[in-house]
PDB file of N, CA and C in Angstrom:
ATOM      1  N   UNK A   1      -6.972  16.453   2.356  1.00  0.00           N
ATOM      2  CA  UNK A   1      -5.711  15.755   2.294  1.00  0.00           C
ATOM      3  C   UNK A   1      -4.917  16.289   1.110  1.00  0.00           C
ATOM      4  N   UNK A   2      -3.774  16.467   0.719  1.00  0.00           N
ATOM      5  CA  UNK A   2      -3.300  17.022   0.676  1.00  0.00           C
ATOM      6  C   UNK A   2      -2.609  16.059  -0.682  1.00  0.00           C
ATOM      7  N   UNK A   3      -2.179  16.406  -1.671  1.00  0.00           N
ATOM      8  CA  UNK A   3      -1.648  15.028  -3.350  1.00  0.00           C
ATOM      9  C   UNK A   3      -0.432  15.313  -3.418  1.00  0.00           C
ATOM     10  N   UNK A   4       0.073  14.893  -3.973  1.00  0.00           N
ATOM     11  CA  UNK A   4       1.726  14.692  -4.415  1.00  0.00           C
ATOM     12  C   UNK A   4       1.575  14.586  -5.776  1.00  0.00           C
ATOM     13  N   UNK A   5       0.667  13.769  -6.327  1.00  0.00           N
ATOM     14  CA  UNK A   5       0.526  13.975  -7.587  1.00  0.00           C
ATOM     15  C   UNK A   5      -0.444  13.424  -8.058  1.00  0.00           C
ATOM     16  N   UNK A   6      -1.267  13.396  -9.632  1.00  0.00           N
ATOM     17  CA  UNK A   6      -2.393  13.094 -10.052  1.00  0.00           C
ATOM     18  C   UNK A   6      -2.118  12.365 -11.440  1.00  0.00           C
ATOM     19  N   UNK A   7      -2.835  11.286 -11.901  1.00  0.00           N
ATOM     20  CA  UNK A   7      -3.252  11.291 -13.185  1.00  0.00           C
ATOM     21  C   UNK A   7      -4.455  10.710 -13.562  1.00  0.00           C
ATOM     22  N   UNK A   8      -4.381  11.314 -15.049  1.00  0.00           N
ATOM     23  CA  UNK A   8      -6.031  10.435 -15.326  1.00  0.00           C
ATOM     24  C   UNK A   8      -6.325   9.075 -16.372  1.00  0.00           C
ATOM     25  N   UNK A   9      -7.548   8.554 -16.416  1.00  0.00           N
ATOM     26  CA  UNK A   9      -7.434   7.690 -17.374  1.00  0.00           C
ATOM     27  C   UNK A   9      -8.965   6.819 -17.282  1.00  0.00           C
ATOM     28  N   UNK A  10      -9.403   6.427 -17.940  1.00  0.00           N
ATOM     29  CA  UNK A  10     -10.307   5.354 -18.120  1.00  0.00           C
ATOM     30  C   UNK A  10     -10.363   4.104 -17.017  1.00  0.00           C
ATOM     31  N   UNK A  11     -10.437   3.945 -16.405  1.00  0.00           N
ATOM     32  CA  UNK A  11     -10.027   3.518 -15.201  1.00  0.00           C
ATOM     33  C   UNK A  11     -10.903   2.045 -15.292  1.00  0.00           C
ATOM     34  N   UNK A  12     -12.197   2.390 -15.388  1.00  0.00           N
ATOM     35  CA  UNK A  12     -13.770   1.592 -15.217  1.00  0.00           C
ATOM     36  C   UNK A  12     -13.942   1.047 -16.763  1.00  0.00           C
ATOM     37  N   UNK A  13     -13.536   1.615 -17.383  1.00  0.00           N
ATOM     38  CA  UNK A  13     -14.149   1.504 -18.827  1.00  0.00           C
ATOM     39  C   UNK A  13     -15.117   1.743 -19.317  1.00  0.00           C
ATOM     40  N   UNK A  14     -15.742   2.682 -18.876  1.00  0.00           N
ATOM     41  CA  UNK A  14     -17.122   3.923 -18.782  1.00  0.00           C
ATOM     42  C   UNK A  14     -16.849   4.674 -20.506  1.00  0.00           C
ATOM     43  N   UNK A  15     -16.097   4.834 -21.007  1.00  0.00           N
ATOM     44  CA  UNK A  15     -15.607   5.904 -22.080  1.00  0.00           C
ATOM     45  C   UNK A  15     -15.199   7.176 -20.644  1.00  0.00           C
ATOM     46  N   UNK A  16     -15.554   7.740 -19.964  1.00  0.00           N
ATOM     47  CA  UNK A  16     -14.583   8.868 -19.219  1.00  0.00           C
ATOM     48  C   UNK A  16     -13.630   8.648 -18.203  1.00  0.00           C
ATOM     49  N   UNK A  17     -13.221   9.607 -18.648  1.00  0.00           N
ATOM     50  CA  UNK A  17     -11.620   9.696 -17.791  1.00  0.00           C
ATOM     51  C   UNK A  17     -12.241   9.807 -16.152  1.00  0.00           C
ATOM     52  N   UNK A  18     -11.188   9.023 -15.451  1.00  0.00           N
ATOM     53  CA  UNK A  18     -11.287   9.171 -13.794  1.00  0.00           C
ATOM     54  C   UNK A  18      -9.794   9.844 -13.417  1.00  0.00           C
ATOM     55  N   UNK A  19      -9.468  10.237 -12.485  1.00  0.00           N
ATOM     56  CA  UNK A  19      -8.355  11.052 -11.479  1.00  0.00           C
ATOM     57  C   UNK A  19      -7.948  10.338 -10.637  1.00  0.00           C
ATOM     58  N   UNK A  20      -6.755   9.762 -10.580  1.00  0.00           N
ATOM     59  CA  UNK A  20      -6.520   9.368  -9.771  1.00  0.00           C
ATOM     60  C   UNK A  20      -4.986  10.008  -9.202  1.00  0.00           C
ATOM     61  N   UNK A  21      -4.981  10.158  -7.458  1.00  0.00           N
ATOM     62  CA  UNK A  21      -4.864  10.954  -6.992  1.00  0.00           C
ATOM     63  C   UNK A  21      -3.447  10.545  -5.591  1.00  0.00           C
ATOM     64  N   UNK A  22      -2.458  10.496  -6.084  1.00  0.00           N
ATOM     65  CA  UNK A  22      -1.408   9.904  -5.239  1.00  0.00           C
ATOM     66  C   UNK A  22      -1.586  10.691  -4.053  1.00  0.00           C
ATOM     67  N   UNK A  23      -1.899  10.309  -2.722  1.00  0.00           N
ATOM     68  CA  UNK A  23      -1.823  11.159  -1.067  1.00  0.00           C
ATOM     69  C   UNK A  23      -0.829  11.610  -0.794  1.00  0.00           C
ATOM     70  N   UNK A  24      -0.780  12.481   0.081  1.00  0.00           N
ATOM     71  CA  UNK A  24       0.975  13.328   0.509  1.00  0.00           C
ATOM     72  C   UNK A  24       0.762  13.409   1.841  1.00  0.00           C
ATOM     73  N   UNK A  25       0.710  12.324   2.446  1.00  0.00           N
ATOM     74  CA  UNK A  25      -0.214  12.134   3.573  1.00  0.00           C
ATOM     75  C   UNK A  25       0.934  11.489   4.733  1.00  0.00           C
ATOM     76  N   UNK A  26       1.028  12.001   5.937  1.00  0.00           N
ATOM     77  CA  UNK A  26       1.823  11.157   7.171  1.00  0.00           C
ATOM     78  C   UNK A  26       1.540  10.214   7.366  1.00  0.00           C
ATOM     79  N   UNK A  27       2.022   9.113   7.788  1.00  0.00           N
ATOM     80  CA  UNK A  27       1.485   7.471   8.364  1.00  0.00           C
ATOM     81  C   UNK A  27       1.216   7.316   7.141  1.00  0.00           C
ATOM     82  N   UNK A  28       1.590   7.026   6.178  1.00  0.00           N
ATOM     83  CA  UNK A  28       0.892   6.049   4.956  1.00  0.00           C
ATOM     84  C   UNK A  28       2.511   5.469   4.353  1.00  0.00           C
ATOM     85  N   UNK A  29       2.584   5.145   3.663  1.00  0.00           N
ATOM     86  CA  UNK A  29       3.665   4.854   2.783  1.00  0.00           C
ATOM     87  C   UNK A  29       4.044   5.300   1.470  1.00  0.00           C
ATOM     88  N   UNK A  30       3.409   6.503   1.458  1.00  0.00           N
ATOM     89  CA  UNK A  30       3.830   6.851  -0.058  1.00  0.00           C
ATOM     90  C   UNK A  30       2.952   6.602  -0.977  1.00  0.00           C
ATOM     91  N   UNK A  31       2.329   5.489  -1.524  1.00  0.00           N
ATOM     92  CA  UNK A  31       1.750   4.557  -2.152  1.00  0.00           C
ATOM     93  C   UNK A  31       0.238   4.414  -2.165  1.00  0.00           C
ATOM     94  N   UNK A  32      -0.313   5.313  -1.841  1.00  0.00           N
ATOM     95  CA  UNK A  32      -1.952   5.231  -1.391  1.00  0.00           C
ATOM     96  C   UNK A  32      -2.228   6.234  -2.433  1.00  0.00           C
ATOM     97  N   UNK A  33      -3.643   5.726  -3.075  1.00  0.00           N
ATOM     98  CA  UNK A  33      -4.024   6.827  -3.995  1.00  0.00           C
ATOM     99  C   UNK A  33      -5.547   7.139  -3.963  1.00  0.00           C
ATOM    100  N   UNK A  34      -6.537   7.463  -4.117  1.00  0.00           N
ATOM    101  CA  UNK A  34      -8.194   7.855  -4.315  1.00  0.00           C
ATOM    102  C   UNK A  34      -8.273   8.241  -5.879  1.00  0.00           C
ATOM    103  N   UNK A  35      -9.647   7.640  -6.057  1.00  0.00           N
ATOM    104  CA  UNK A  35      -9.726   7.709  -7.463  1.00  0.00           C
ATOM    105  C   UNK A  35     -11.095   8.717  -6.999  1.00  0.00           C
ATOM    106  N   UNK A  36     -11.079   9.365  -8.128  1.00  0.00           N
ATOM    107  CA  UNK A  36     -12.340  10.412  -8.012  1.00  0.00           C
ATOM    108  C   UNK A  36     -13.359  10.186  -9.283  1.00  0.00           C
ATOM    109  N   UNK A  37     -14.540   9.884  -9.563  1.00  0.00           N
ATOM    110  CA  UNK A  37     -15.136   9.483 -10.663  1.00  0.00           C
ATOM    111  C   UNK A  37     -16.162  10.404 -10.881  1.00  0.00           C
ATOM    112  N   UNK A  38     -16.254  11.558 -11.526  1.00  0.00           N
ATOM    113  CA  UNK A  38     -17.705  11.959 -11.848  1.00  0.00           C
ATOM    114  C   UNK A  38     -18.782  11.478 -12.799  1.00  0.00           C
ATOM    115  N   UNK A  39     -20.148  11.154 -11.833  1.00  0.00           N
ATOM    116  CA  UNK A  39     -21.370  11.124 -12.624  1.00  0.00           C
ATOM    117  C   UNK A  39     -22.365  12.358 -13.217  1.00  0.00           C
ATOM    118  N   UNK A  40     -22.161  12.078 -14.880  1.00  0.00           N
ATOM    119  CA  UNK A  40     -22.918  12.955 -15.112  1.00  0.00           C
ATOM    120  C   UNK A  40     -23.882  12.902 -14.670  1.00  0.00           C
ATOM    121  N   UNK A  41     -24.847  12.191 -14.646  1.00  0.00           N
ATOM    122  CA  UNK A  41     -25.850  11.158 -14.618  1.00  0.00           C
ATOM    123  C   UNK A  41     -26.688  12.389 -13.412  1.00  0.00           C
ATOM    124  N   UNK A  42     -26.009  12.365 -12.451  1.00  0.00           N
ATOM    125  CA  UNK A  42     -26.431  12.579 -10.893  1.00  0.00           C
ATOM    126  C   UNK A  42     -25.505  14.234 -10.583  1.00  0.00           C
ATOM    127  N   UNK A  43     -24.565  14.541 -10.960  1.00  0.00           N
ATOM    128  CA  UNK A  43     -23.756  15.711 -11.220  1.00  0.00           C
ATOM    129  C   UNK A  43     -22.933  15.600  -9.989  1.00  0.00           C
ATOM    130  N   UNK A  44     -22.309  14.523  -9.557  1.00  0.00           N
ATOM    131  CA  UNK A  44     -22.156  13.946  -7.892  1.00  0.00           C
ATOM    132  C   UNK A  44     -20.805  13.380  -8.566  1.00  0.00           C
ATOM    133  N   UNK A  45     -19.799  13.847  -7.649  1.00  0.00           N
ATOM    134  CA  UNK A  45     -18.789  13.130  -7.939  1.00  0.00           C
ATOM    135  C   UNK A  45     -18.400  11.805  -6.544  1.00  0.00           C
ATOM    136  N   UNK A  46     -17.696  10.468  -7.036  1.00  0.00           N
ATOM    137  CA  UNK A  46     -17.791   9.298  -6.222  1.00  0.00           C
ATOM    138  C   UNK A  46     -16.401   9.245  -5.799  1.00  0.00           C
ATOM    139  N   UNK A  47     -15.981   8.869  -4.714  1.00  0.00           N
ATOM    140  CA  UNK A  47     -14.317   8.094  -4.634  1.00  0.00           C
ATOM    141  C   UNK A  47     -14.052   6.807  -4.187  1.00  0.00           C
ATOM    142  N   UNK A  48     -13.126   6.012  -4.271  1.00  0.00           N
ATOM    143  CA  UNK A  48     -12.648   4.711  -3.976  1.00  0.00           C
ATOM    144  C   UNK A  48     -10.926   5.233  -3.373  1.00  0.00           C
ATOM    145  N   UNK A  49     -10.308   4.342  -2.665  1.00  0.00           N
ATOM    146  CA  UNK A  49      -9.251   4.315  -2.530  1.00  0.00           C
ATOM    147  C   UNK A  49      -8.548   3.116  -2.764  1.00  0.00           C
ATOM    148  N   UNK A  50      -7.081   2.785  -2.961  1.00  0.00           N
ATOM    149  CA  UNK A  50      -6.302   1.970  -2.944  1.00  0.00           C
ATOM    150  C   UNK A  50      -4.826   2.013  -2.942  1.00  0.00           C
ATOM    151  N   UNK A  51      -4.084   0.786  -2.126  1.00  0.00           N
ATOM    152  CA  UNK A  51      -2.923   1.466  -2.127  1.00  0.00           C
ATOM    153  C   UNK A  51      -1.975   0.036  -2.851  1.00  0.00           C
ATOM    154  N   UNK A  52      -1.077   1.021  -3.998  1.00  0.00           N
ATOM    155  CA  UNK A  52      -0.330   0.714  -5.184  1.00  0.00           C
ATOM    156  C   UNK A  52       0.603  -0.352  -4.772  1.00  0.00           C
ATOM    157  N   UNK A  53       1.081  -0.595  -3.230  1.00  0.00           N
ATOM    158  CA  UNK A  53       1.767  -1.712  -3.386  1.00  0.00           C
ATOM    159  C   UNK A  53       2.025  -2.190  -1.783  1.00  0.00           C
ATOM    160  N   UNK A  54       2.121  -3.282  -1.243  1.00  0.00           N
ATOM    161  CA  UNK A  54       1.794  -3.952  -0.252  1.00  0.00           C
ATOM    162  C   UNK A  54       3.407  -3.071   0.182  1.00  0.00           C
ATOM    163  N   UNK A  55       4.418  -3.051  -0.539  1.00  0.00           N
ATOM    164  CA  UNK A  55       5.686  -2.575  -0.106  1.00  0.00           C
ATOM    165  C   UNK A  55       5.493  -1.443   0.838  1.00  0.00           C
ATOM    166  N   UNK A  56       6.411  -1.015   1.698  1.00  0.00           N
ATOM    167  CA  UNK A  56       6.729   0.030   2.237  1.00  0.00           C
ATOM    168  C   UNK A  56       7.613   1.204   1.251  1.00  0.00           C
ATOM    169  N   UNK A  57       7.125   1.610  -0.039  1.00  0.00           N
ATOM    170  CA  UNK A  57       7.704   2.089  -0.770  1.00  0.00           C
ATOM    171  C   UNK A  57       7.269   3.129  -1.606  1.00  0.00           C
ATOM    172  N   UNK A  58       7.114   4.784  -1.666  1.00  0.00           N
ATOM    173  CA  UNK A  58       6.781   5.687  -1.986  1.00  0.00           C
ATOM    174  C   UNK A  58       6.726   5.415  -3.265  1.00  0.00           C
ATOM    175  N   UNK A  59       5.565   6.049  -4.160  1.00  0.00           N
ATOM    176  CA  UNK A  59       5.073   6.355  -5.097  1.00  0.00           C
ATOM    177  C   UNK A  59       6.271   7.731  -5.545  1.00  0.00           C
ATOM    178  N   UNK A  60       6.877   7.817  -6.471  1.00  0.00           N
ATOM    179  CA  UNK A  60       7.687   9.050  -7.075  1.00  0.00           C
ATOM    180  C   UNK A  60       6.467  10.055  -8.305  1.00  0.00           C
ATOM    181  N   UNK A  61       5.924   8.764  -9.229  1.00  0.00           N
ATOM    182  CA  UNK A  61       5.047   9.261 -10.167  1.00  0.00           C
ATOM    183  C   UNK A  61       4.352   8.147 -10.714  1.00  0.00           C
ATOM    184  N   UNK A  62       3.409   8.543 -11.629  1.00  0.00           N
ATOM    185  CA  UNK A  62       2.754   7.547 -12.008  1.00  0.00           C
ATOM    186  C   UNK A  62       2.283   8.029 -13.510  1.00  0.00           C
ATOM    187  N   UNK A  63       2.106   7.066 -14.481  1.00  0.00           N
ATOM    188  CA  UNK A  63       1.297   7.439 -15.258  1.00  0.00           C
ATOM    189  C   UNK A  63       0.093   6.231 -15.993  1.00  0.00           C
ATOM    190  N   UNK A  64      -0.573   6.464 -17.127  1.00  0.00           N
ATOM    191  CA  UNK A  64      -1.941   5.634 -16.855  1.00  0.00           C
ATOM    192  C   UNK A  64      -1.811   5.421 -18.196  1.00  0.00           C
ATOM    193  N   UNK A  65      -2.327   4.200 -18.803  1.00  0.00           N
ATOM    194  CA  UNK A  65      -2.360   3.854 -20.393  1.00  0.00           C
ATOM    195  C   UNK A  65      -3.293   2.259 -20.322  1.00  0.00           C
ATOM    196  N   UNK A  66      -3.435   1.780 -21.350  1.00  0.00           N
ATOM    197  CA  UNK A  66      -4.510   0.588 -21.284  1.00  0.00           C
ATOM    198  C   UNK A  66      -3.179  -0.643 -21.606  1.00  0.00           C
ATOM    199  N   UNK A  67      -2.325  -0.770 -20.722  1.00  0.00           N
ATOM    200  CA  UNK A  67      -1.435  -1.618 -21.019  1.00  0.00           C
ATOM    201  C   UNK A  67      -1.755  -2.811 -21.246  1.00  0.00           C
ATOM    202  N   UNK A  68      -2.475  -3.179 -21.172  1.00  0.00           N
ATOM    203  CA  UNK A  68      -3.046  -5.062 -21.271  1.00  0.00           C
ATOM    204  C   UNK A  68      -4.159  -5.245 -22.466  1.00  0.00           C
ATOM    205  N   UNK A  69      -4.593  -3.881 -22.646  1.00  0.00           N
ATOM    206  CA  UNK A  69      -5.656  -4.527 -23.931  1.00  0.00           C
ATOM    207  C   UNK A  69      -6.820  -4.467 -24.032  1.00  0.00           C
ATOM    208  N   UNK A  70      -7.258  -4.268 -22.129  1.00  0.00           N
ATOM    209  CA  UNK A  70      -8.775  -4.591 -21.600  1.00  0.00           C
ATOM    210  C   UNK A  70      -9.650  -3.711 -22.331  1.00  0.00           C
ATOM    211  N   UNK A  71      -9.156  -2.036 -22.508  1.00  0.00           N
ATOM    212  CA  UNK A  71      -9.892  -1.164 -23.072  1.00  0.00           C
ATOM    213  C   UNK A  71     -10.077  -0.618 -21.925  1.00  0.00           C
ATOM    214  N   UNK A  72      -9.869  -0.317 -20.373  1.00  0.00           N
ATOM    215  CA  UNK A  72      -9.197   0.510 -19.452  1.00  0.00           C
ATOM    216  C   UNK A  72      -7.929   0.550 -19.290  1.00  0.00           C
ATOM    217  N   UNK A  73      -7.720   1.925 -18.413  1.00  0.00           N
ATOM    218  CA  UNK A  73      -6.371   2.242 -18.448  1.00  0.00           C
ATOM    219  C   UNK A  73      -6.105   1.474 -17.087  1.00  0.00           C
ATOM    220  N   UNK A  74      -4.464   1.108 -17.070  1.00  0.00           N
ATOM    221  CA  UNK A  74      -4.128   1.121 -15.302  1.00  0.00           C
ATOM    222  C   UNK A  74      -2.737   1.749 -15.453  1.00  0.00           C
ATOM    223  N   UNK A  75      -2.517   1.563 -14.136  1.00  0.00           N
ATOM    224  CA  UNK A  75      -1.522   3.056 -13.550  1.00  0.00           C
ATOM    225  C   UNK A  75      -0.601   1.913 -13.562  1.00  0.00           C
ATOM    226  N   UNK A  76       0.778   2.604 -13.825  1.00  0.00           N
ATOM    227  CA  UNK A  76       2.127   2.408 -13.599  1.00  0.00           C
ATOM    228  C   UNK A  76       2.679   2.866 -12.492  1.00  0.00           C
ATOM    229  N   UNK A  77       3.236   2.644 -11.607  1.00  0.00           N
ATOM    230  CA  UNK A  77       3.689   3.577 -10.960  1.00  0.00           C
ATOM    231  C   UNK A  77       5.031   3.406 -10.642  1.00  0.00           C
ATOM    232  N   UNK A  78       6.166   4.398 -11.009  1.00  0.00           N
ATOM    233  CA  UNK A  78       7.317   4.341 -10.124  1.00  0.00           C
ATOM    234  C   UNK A  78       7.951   4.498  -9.325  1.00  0.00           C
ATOM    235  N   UNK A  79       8.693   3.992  -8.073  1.00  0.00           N
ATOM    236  CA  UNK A  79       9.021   4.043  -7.278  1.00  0.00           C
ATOM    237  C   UNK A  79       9.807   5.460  -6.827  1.00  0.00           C
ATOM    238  N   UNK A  80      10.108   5.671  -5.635  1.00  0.00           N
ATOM    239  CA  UNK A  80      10.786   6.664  -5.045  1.00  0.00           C
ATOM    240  C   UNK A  80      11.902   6.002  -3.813  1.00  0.00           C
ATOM    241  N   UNK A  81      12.655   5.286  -4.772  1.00  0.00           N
ATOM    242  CA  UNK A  81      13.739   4.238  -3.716  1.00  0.00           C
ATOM    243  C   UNK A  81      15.120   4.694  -3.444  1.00  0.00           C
ATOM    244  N   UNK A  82      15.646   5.036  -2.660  1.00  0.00           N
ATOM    245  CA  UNK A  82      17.363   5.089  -2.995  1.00  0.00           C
ATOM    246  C   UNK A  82      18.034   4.301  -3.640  1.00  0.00           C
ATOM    247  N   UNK A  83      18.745   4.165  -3.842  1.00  0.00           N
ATOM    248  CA  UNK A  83      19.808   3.210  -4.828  1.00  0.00           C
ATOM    249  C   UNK A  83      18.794   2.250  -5.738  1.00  0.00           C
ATOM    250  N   UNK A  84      18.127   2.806  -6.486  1.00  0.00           N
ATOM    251  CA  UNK A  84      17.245   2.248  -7.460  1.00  0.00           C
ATOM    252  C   UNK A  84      17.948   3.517  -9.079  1.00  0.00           C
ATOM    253  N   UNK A  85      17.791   2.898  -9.984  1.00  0.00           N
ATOM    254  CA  UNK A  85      18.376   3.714 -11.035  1.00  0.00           C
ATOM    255  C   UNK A  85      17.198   5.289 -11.212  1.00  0.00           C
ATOM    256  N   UNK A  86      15.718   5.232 -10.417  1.00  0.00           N
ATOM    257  CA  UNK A  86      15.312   6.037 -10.701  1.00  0.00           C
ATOM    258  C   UNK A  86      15.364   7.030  -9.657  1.00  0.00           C
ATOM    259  N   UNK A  87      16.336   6.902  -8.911  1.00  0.00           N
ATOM    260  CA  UNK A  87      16.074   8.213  -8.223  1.00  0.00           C
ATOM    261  C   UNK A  87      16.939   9.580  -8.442  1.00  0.00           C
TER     262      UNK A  87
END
């Protein structure tokens, strides 16, 4: 499948960074992403998916920071709307 775009971040709160991975995918909405997690442990990398917003509304970009405090990161993501100031 095919990304539109990527970022990374602490995701789990493991201490390592995970990837997470915006789809560029037909039939979806923009908004669907897979997180990719490697274990050292096992040398096996894992994925999960999820999608960023119940809206019918494309993902433009995203980026990742520990906005709340928890000591993981979560994703921001901004939209890709017409008549929205970010397009």
């Amino acid at each position: 499948m095919a990304a539109k775009f990527a970022v990374a971040g602490d995701f789990d709160g493991d201490g390592r960074a995970e990837i997470a991975i915006a789809q560029d995918a037909v039939g979806t909405r923009g908004n669907d992403f897979w997180v990719m997690d490697f274990d050292p442990g096992t040398g096996r990398w894992s994925s999960s998916s999820f999608d960023a917003s119940s809206a019918a509304v494309a993902a433009k970009f995203a980026v990742a920071g520990d906005f709340d405090g928890d000591g993981r990161a979560e994703i921001a993501v901004a939209q890709d709307a017409v008549g929205t100031r970010g397009e």
